[in-house]
Every structure is written in C-alpha cells, then in structure tokens.
Protein backbone atom coordinates (compact mmCIF):
# COMPACT_ATOMS: atom_id res chain seq x y z
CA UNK A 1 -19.75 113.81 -102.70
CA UNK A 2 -19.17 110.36 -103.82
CA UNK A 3 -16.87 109.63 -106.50
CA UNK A 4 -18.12 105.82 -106.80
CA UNK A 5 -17.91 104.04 -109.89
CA UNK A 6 -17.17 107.19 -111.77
CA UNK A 7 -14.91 107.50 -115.00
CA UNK A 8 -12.85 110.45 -115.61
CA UNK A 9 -10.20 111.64 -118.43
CA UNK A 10 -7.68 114.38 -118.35
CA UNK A 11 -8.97 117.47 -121.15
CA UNK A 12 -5.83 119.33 -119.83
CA UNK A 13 -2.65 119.36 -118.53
CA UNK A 14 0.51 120.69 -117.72
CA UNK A 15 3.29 119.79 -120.53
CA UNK A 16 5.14 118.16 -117.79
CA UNK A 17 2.33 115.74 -117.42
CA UNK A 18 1.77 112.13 -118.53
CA UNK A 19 -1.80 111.60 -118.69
CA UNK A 20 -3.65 112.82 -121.65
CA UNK A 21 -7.04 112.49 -123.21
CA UNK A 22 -6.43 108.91 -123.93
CA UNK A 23 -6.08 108.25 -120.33
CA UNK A 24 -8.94 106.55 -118.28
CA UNK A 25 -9.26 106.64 -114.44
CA UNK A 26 -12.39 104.27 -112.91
CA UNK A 27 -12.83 105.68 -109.41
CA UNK A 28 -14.00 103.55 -106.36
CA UNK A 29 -14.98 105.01 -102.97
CA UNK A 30 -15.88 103.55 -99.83
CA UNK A 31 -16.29 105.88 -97.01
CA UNK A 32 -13.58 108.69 -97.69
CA UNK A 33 -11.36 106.57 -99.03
CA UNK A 34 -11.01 106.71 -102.93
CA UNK A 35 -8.88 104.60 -105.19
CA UNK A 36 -8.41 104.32 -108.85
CA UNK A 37 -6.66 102.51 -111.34
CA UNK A 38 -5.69 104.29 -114.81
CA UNK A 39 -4.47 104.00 -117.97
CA UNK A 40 -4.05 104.91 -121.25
CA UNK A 41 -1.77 107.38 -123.78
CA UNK A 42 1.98 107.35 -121.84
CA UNK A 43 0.58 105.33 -118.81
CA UNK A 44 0.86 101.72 -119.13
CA UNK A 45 -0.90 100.97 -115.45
CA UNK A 46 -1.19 103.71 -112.58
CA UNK A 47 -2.94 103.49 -109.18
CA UNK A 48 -4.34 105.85 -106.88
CA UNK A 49 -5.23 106.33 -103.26
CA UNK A 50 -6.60 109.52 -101.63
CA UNK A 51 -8.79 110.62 -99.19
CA UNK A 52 -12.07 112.54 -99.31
CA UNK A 53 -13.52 115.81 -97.83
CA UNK A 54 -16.61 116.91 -96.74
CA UNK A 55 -16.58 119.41 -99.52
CA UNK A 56 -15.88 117.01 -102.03
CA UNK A 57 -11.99 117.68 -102.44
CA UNK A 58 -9.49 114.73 -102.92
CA UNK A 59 -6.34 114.43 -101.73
CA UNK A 60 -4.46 111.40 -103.23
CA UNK A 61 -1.33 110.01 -103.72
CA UNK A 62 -0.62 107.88 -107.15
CA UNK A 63 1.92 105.69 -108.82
CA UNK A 64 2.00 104.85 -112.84
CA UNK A 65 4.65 103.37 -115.08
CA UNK A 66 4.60 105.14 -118.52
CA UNK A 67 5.63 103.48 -121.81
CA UNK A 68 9.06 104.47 -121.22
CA UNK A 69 9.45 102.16 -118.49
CA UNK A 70 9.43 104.13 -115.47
CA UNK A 71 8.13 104.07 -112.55
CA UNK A 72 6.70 108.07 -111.67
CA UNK A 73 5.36 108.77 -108.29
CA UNK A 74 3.42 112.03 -107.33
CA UNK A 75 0.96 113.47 -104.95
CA UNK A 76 -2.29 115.94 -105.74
CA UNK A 77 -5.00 118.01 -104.55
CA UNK A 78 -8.20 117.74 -106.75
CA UNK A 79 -11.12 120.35 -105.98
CA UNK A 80 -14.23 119.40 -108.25
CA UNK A 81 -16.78 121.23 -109.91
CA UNK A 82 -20.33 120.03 -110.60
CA UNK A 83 -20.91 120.97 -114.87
CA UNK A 84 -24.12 122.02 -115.96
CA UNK A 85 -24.85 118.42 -117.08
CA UNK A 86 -24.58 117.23 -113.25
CA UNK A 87 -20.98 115.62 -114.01
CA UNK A 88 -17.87 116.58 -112.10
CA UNK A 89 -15.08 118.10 -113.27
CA UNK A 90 -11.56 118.24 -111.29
CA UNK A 91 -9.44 120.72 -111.02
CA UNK A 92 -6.13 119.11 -109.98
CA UNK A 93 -2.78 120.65 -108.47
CA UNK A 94 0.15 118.28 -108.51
CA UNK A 95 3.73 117.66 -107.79
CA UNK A 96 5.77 114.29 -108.97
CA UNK A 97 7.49 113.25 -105.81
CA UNK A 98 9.65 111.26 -108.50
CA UNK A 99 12.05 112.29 -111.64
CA UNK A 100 12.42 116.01 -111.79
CA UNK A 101 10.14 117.03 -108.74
CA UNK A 102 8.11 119.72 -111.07
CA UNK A 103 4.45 121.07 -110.49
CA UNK A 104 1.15 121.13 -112.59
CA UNK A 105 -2.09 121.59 -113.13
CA UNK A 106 -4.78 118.97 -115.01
CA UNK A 107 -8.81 119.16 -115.20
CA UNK A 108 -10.52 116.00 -115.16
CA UNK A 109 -14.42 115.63 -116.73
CA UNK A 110 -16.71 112.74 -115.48
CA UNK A 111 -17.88 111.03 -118.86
C-alpha cells in the first residue's frame, strides 16, 4: 500500500484528542517511509514520521503545537481499511508520549 500524496481528516476521536474534522494531514511516502505534515482545528502545525508494512499498517511517531501553545508529542499504530469507494480509512491507536500520557483511538478517511 502506498499512502503517496494522499489527504486524510480525522471523522473521530477520542475526547482526549486534538485533531478534529477540521484537521488536514497530506501524506508523502517513499519506500516505507511516510511523513506528513497537518493542520487545522487545535493544531497550529504538526509533523509526522512512521514507517510502513507490508500489510499496509503505519507505525509513526508525530509532533504538533496546538493553539494553546504547546508543544504535544505522541506515538501511533494506524491499520487501514480500503472503503467501498477504493479510499482508505485508518483506524488509529495512540498514546501522547507528552502532557498527561493518556490513550485513544481516531479513524482517518482518504478524501
């Protein structure tokens, strides 16, 4: 799977999340690696970096400062889902490795 040049927003997420429907994540790829740059709603600027399986499953680390000023850090696993209309959707576990250290869950849809 190659997440190239895709565009994704969040249509859930945990409450202890930042992004929201309003927030925009371009993908690049080359090879496995995958990085992204986001923003949008409570995220001024984020970045990501992760790392792509065979099957199509990202792991990633990412950084963001929200409107509040801060800087949040976090890790994630994303496992995708091809839709009926041939986009992907992401179904995302993740932990901030910043601030209070919670867990959540987010699904991402190609648009």
């Amino acid at each position: 799977m190659n997440y190239n040049n895709r565009t994704f927003k969040p249509v859930s997420n945990s409450v202890n999340g930042e992004t929201s429907a309003e927030t925009l994540f371009e993908y690049k790829q080359k090879d496995t690696v995958l990085t992204s740059t986001y923003s949008g709603g409570q995220i001024v600027e984020g970045h990501l970096i992760g790392l792509v399986a065979l099957d199509g499953t990202i792991e990633m680390r990412y950084h963001q400062v929200n409107t509040k000023g801060e800087l949040m850090t976090g890790s994630c696993v994303s496992k995708p889902e091809i839709m009926d209309n041939g986009k992907i959707r992401l179904h995302e576990t993740w932990q901030w490795t910043s601030g209070d250290k919670s867990k959540g869950n987010s699904i991402l849809e190609e648009i």
